[in-house]
N, C-alpha and C. Protein backbone atom coordinates (compact mmCIF):
# COMPACT_ATOMS: atom_id res chain seq x y z
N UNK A 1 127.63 80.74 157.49
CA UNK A 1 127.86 79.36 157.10
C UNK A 1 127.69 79.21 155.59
N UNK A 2 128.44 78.17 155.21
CA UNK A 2 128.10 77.53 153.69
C UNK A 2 126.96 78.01 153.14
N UNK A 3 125.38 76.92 153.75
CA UNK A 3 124.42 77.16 153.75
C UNK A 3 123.59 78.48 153.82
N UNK A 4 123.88 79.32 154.75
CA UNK A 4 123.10 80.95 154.28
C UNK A 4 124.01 81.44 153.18
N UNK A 5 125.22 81.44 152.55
CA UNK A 5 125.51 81.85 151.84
C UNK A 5 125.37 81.20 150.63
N UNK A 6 124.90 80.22 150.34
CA UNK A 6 124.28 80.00 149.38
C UNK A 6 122.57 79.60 149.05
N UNK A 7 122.31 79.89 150.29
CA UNK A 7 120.88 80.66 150.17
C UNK A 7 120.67 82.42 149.66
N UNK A 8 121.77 82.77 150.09
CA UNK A 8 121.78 84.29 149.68
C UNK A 8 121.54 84.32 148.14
N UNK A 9 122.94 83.11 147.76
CA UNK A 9 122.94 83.54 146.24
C UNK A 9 122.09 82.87 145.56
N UNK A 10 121.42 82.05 145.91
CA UNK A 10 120.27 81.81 145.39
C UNK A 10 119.03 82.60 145.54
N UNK A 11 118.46 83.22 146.46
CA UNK A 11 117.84 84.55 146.45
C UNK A 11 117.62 85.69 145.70
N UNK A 12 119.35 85.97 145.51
CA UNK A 12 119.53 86.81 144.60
C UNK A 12 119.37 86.76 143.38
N UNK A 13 120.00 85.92 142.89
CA UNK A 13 119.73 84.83 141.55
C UNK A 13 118.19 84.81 141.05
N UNK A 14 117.64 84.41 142.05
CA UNK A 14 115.97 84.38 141.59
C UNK A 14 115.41 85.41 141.44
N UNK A 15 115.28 86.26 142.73
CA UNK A 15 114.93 87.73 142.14
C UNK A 15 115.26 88.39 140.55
N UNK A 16 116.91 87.99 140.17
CA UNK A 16 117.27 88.97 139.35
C UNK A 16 116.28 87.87 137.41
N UNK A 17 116.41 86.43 137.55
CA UNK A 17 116.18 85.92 137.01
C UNK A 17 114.73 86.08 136.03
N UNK A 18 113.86 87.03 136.46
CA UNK A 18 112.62 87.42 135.99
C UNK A 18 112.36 88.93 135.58
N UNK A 19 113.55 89.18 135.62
CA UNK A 19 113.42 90.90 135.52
C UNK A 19 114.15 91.21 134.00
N UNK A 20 113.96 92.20 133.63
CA UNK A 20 114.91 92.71 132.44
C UNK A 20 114.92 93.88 131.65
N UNK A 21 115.48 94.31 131.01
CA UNK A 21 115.18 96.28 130.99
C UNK A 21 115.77 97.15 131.79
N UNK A 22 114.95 97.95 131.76
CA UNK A 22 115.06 99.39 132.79
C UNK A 22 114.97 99.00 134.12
N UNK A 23 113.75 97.88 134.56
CA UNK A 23 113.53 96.71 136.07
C UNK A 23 115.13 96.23 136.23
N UNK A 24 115.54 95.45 135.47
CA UNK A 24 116.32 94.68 135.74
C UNK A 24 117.95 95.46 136.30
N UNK A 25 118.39 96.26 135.12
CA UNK A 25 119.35 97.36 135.33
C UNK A 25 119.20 97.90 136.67
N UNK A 26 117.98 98.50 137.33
CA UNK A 26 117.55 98.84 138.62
C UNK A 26 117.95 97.83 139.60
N UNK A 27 118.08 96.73 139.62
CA UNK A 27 117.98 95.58 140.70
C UNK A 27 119.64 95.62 140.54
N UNK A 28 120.20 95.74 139.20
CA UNK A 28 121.64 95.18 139.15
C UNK A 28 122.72 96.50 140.36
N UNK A 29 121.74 97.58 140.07
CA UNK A 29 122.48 98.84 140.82
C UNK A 29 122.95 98.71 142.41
N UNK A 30 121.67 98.04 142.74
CA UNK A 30 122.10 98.04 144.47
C UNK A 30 122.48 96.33 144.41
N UNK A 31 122.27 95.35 143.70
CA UNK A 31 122.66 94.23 143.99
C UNK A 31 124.10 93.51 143.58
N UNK A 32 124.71 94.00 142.91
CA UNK A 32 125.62 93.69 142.15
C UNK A 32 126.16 94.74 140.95
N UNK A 33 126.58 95.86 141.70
CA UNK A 33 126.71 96.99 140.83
C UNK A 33 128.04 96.48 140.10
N UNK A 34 128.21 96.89 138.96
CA UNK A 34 129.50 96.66 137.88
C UNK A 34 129.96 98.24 136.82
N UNK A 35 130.60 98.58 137.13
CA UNK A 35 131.58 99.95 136.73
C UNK A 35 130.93 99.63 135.17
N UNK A 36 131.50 99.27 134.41
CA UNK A 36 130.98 98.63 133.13
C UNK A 36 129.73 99.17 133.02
N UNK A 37 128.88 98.45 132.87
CA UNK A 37 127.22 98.14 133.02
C UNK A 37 127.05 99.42 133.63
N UNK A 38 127.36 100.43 134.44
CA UNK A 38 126.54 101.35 134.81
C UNK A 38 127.20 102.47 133.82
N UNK A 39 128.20 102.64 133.42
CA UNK A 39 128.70 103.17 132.38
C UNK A 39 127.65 103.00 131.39
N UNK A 40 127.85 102.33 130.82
CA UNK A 40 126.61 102.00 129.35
C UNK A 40 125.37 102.59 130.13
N UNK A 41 125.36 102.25 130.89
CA UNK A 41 123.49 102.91 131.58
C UNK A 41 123.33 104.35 131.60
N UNK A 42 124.24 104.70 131.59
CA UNK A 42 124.66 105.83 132.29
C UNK A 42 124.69 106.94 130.84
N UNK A 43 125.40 106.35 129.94
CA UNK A 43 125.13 106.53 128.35
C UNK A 43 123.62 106.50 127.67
N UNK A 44 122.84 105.66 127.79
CA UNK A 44 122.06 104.85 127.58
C UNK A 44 120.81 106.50 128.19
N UNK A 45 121.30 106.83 129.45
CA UNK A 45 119.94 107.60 129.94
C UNK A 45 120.27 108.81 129.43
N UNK A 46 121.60 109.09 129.12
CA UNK A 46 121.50 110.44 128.59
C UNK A 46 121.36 110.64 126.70
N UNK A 47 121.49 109.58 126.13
CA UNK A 47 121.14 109.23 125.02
C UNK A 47 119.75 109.68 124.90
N UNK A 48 118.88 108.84 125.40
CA UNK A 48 117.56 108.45 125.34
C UNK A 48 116.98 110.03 125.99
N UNK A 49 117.69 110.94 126.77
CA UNK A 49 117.07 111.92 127.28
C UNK A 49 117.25 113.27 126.28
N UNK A 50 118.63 113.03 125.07
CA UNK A 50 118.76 114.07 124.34
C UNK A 50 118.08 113.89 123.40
N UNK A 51 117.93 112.28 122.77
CA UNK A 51 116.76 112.06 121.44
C UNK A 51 115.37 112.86 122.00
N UNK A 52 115.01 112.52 122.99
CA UNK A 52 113.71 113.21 124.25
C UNK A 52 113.50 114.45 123.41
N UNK A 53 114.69 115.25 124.26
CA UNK A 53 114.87 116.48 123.60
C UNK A 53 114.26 117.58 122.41
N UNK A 54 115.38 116.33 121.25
CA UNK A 54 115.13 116.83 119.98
C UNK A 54 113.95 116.84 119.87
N UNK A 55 113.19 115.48 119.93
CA UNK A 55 111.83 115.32 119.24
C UNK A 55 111.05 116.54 120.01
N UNK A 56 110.83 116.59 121.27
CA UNK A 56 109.87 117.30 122.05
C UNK A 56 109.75 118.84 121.52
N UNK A 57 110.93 119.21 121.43
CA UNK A 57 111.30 120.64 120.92
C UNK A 57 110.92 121.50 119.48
N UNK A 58 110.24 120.17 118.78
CA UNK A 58 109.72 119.96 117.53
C UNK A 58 111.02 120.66 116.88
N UNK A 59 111.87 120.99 116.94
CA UNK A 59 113.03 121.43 115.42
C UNK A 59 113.07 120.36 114.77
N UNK A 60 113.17 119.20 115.26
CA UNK A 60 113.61 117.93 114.30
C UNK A 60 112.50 116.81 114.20
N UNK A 61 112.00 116.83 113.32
CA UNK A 61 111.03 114.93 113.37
C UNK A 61 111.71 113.95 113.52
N UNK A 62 111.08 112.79 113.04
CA UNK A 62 111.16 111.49 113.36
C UNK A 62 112.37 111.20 111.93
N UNK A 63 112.43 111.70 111.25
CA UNK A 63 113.18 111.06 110.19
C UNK A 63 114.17 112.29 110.35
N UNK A 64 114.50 113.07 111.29
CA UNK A 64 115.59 114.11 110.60
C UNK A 64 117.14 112.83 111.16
N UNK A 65 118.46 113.42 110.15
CA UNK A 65 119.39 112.25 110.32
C UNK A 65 119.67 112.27 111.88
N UNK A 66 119.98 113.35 112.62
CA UNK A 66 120.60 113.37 113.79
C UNK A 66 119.64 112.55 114.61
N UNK A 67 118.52 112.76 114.28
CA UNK A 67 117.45 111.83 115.38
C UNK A 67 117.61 110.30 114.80
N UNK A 68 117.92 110.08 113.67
CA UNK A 68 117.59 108.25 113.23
C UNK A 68 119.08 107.73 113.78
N UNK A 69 120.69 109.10 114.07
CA UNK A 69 121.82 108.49 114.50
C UNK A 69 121.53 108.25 116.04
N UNK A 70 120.95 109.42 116.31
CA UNK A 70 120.67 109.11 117.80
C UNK A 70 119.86 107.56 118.40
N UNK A 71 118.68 107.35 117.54
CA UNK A 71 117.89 106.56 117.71
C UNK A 71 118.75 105.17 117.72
N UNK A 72 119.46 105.23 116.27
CA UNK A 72 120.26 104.03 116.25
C UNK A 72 121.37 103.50 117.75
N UNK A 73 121.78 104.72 118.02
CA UNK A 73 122.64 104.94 119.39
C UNK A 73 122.06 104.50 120.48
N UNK A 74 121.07 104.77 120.58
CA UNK A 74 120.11 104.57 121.84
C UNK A 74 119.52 102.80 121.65
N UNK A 75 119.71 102.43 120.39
CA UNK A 75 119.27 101.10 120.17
C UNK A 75 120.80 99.74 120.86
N UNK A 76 121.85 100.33 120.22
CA UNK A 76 122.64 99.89 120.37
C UNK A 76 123.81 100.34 121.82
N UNK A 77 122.88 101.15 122.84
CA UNK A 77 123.71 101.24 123.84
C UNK A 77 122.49 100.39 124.49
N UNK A 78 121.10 99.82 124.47
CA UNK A 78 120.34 99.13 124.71
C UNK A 78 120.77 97.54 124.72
N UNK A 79 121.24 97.42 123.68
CA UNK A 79 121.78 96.47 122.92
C UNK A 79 122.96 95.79 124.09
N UNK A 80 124.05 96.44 124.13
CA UNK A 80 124.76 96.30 125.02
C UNK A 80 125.18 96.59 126.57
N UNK A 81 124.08 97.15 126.97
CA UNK A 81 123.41 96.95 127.98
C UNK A 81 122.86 95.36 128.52
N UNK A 82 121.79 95.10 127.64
CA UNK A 82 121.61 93.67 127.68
C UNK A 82 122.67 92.77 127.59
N UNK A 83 123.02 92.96 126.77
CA UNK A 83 124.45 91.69 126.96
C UNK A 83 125.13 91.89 128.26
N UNK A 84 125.43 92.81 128.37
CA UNK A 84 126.05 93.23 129.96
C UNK A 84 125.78 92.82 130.86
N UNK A 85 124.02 92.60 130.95
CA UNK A 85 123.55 92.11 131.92
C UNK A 85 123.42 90.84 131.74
N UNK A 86 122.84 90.38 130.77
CA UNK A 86 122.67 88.70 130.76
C UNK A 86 124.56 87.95 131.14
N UNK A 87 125.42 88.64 130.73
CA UNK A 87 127.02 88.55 131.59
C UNK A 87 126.83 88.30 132.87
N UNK A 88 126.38 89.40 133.39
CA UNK A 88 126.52 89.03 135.11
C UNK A 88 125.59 88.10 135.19
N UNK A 89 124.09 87.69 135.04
CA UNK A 89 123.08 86.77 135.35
C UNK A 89 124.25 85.65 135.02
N UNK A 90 124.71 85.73 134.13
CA UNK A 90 125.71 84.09 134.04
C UNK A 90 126.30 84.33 135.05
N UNK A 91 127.06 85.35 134.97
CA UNK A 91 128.04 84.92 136.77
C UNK A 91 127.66 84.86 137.66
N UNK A 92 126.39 85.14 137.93
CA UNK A 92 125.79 84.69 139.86
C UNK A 92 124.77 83.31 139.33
N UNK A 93 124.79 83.10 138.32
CA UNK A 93 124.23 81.60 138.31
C UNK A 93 125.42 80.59 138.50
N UNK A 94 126.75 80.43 137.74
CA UNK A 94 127.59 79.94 138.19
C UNK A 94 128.53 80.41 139.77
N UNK A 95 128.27 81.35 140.53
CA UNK A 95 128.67 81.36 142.08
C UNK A 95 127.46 81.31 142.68
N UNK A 96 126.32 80.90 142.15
CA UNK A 96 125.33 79.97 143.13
C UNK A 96 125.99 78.92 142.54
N UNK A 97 126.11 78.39 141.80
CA UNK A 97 126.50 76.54 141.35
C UNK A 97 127.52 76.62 142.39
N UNK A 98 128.42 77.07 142.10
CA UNK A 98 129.66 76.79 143.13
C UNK A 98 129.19 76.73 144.86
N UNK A 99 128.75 77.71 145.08
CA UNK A 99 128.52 77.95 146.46
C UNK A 99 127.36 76.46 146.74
N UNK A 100 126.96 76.40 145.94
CA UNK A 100 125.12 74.97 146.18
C UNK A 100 126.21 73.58 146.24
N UNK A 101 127.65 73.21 145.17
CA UNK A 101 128.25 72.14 144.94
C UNK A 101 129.08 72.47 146.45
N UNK A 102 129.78 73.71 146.87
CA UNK A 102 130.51 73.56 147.87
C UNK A 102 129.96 73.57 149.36
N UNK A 103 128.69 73.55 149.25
CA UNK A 103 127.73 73.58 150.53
C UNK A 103 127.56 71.49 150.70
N UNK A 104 127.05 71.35 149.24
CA UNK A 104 126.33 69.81 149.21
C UNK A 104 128.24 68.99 149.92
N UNK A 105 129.39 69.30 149.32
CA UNK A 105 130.55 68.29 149.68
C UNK A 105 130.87 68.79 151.06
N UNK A 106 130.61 69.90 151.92
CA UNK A 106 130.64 70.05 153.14
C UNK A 106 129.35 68.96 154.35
N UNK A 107 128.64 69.25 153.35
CA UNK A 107 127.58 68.48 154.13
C UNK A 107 128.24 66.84 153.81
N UNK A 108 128.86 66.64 152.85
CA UNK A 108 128.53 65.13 152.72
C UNK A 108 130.26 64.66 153.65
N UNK A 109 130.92 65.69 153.75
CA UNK A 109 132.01 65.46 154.48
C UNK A 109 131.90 65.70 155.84
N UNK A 110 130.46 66.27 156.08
CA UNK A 110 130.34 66.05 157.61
C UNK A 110 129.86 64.72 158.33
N UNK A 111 128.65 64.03 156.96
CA UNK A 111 128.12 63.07 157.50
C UNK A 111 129.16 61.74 157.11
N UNK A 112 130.34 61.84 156.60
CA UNK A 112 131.32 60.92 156.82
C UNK A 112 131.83 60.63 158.07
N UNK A 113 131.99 61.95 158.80
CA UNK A 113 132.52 61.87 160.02
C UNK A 113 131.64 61.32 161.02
N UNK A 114 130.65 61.23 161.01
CA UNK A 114 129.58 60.81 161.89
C UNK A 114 130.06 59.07 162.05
């Protein structure tokens, strides 16, 4: 019905509404996965796992260039990551609006009929 389905998306909505990061990206995977967004993530972990790398391996410090391009990389696949996500949080806040406005004119077109 109307009503559980826009209890769903309101559910969902709330859950995702308090989360953000590495949490949030996690919730987006099984809840609303997007080709996009897991791409960049997907970038994003192997970025962050080769900067790992360098540093751990001690050949390179903190200031060698390949580590400050990497770093910058890893900032800015972060970067757009977030935007990515705060994207979808807009779109299941507006298909809860829709689904909450098209639940409330079902209800109010039922109690016409009464």
């Amino acid at each position: 019905s109307a009503r559980v389905e826009m209890r769903v998306r309101k559910a969902r909505l709330d859950h995702l509404e308090g989360l953000e990061g590495d949490v949030l990206m996690e919730a987006f995977t099984y809840i609303e996965p997007d080709p996009t967004l897991l791409g960049i993530h997907e970038q994003l972990m192997d970025s962050r796992e080769s900067l790992r790398q360098m540093i751990n391996n001690g050949a390179m410090d903190d200031n060698h260039p390949d580590v400050l391009r990497l770093k910058r990389k890893v900032e800015e696949l972060r970067r757009q990551r977030d935007v990515a996500m705060e994207k979808l949080k807009t779109w299941l806040r507006t298909d809860y609006e829709v689904s909450r406005q098209k639940c409330e004119a079902l209800e109010d077109a039922l109690k016409s009929t009464k």
